[in-house]
Each structure stands twice: as C-alpha cells, then as structure tokens.
N, C-alpha and C. Protein backbone atom coordinates (compact mmCIF):
# COMPACT_ATOMS: atom_id res chain seq x y z
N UNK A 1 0.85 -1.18 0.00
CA UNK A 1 0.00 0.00 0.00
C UNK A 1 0.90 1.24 0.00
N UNK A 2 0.66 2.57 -0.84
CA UNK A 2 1.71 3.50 -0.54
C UNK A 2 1.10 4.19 0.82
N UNK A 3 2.11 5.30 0.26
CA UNK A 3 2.24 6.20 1.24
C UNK A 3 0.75 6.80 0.94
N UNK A 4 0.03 7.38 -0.19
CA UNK A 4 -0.99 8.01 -0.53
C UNK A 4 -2.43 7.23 -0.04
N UNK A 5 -2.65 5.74 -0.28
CA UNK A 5 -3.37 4.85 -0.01
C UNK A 5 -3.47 4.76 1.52
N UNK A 6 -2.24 5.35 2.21
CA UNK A 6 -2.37 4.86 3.71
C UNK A 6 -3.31 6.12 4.42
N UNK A 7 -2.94 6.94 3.59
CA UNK A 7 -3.63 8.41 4.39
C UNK A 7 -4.94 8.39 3.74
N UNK A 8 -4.95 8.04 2.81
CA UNK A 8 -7.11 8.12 2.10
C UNK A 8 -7.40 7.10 3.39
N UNK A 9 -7.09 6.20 3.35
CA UNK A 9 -7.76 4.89 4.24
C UNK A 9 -7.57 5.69 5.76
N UNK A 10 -6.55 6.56 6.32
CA UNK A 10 -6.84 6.98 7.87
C UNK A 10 -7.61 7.90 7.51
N UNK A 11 -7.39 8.92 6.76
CA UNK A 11 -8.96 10.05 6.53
C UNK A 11 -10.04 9.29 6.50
N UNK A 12 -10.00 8.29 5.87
CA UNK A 12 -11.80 8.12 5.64
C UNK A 12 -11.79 7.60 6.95
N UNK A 13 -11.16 6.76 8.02
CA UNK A 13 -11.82 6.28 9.28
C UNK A 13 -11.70 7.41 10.02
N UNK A 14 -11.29 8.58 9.87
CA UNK A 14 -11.04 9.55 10.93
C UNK A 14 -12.66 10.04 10.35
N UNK A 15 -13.46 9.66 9.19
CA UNK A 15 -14.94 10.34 8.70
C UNK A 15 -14.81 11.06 7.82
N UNK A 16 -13.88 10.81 6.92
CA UNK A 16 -14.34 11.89 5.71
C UNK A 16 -14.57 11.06 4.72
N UNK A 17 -15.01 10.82 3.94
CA UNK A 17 -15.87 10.47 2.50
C UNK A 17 -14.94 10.14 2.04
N UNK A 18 -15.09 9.23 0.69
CA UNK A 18 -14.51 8.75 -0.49
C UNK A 18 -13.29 10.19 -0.91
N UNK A 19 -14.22 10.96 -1.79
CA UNK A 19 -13.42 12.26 -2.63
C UNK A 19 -12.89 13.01 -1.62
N UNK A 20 -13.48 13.01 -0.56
CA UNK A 20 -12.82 14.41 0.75
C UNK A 20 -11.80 13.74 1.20
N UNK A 21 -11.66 12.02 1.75
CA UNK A 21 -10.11 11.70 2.03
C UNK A 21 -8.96 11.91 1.05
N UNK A 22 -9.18 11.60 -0.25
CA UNK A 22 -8.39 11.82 -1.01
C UNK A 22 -7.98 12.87 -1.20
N UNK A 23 -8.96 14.30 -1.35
CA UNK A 23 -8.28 15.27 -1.52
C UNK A 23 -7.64 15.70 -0.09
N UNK A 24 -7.91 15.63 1.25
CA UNK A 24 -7.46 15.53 2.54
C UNK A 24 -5.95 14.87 2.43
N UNK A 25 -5.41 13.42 1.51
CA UNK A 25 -4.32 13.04 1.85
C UNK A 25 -3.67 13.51 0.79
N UNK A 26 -4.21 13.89 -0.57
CA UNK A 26 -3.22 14.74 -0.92
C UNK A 26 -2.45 16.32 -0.38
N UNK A 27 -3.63 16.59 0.47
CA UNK A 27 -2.85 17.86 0.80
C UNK A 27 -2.08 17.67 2.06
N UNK A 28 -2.32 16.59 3.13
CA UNK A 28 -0.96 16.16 3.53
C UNK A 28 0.28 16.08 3.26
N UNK A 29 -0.18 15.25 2.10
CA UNK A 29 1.17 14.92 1.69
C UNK A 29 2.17 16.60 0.75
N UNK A 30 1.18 17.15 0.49
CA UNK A 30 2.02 18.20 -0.20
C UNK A 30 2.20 19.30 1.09
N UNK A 31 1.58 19.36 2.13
CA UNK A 31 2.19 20.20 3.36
C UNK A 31 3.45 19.52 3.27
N UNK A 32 3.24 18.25 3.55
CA UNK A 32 4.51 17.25 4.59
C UNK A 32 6.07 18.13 3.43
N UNK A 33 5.50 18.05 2.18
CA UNK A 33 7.17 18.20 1.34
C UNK A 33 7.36 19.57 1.46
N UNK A 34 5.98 21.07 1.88
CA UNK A 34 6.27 21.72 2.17
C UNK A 34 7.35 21.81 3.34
N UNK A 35 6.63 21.21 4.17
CA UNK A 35 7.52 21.76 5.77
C UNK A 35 9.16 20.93 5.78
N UNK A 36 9.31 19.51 4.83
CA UNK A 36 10.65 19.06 4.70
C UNK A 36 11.50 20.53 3.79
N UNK A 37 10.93 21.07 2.71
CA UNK A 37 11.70 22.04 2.19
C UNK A 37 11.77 23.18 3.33
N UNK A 38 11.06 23.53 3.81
CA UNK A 38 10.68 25.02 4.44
C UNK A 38 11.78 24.90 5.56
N UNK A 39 11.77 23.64 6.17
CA UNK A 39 11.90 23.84 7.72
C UNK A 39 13.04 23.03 7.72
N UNK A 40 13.32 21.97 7.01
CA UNK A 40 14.75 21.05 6.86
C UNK A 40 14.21 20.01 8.32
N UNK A 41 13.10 19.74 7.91
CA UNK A 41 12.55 18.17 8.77
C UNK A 41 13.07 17.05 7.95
N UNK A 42 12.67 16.19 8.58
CA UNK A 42 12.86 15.05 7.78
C UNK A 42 11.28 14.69 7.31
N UNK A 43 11.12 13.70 6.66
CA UNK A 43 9.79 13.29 6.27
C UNK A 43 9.47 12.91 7.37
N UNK A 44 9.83 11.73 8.26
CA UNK A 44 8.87 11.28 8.97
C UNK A 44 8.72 12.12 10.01
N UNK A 45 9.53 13.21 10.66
CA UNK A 45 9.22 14.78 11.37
C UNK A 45 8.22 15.18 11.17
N UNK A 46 8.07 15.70 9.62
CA UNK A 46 6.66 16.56 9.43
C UNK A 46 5.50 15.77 8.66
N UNK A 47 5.19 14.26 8.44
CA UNK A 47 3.99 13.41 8.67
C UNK A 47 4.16 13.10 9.79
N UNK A 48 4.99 13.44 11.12
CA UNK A 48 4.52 13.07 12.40
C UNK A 48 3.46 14.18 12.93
N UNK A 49 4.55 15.44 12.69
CA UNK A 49 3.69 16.84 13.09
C UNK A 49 2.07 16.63 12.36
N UNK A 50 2.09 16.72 11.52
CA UNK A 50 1.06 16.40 10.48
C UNK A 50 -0.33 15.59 11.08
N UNK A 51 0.30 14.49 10.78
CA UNK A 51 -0.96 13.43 11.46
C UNK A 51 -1.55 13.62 13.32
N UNK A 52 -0.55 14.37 13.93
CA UNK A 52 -0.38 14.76 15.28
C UNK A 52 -1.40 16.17 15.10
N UNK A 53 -1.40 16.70 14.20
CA UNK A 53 -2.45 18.09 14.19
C UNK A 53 -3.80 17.36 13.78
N UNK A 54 -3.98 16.51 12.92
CA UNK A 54 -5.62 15.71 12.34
C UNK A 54 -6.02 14.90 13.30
N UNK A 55 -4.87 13.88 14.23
CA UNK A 55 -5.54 13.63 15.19
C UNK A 55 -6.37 14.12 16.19
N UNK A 56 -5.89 15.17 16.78
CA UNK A 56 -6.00 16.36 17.91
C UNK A 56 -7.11 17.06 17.06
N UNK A 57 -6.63 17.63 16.23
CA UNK A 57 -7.95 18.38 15.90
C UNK A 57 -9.54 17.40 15.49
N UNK A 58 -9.26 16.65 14.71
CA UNK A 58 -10.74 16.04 14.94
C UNK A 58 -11.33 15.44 16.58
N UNK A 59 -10.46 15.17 17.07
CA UNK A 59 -11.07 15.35 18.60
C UNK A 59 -11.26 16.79 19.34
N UNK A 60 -11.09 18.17 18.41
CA UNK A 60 -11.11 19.56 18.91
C UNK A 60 -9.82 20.03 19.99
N UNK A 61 -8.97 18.90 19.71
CA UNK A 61 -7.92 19.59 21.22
C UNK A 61 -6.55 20.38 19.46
N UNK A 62 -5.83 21.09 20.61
CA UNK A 62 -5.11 21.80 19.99
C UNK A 62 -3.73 21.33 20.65
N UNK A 63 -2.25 21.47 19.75
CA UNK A 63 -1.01 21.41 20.13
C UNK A 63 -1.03 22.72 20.22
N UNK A 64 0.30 22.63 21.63
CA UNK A 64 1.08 24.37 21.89
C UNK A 64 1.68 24.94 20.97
N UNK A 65 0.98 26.32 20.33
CA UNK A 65 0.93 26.93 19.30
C UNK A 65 0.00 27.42 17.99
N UNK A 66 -1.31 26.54 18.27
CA UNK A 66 -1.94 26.12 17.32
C UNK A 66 -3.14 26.71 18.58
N UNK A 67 -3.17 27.31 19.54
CA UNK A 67 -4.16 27.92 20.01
C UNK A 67 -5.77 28.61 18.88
N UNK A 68 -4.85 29.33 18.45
CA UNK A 68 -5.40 30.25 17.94
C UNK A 68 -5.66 31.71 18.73
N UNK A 69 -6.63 32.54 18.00
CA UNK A 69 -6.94 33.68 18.62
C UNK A 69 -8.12 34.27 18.34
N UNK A 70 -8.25 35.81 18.63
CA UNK A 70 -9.32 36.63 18.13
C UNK A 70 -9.70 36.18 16.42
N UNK A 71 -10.86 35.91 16.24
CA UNK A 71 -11.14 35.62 14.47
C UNK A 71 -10.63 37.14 14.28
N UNK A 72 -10.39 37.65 13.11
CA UNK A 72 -10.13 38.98 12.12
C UNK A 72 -11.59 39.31 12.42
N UNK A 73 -11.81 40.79 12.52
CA UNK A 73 -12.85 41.27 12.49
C UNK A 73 -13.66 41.38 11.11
C-alpha cells in the first residue's frame, strides 16, 4: 500500500468520505514536502507533526501553538 493509499484509508476512518479523504491526503502529503523544504525536517518529522495536528484536531484539542486567537474582524 503506498504512502498516498495509507492516508485516504486513515482520513476516511477519521470520517471523511470517499473524494474528501483523497483530496485531505493529498494535501498532507504536499504540506509534509512543504515543511521538509521550508523547515529542513525530515519526512517522517513533518507526517509526524502532520498526522499529530488531524488527530487532535478532529477530537477539537489543539497542540502548543496552534491555540489560535481573536477571528479577524
């Protein structure tokens, strides 16, 4: 199974649909090569960070930093 197949199949059990996991693990996967270029992670660094923010957030909790704030008026 790839790498692409593994993330449609955890999106859809995390509840998203057929077309919404897919487009959901493609944009994983194109953060993940963002933040390896941006930040000089390694891959499995930023699909850790990654899957560590979709977990947390579909249960509504937040990592330190990812608070948030006032919406923009």
């Amino acid at each position: 199974m790839t790498e692409r197949e593994q993330l449609v199949s955890l999106c859809a059990r995390l509840g998203a649909e057929g077309p919404q996991a897919a487009v959901m693990a493609d944009q994983l996967l194109k953060r993940c090569d963002q933040l390896v270029a941006d930040r000089g992670w390694t891959r499995v660094q930023a699909m850790e960070h990654l899957l560590t923010l979709l977990v947390k957030g579909r249960s509504g909790e937040t990592i330190p930093g990812f608070e948030g704030g006032k919406p923009p008026a």
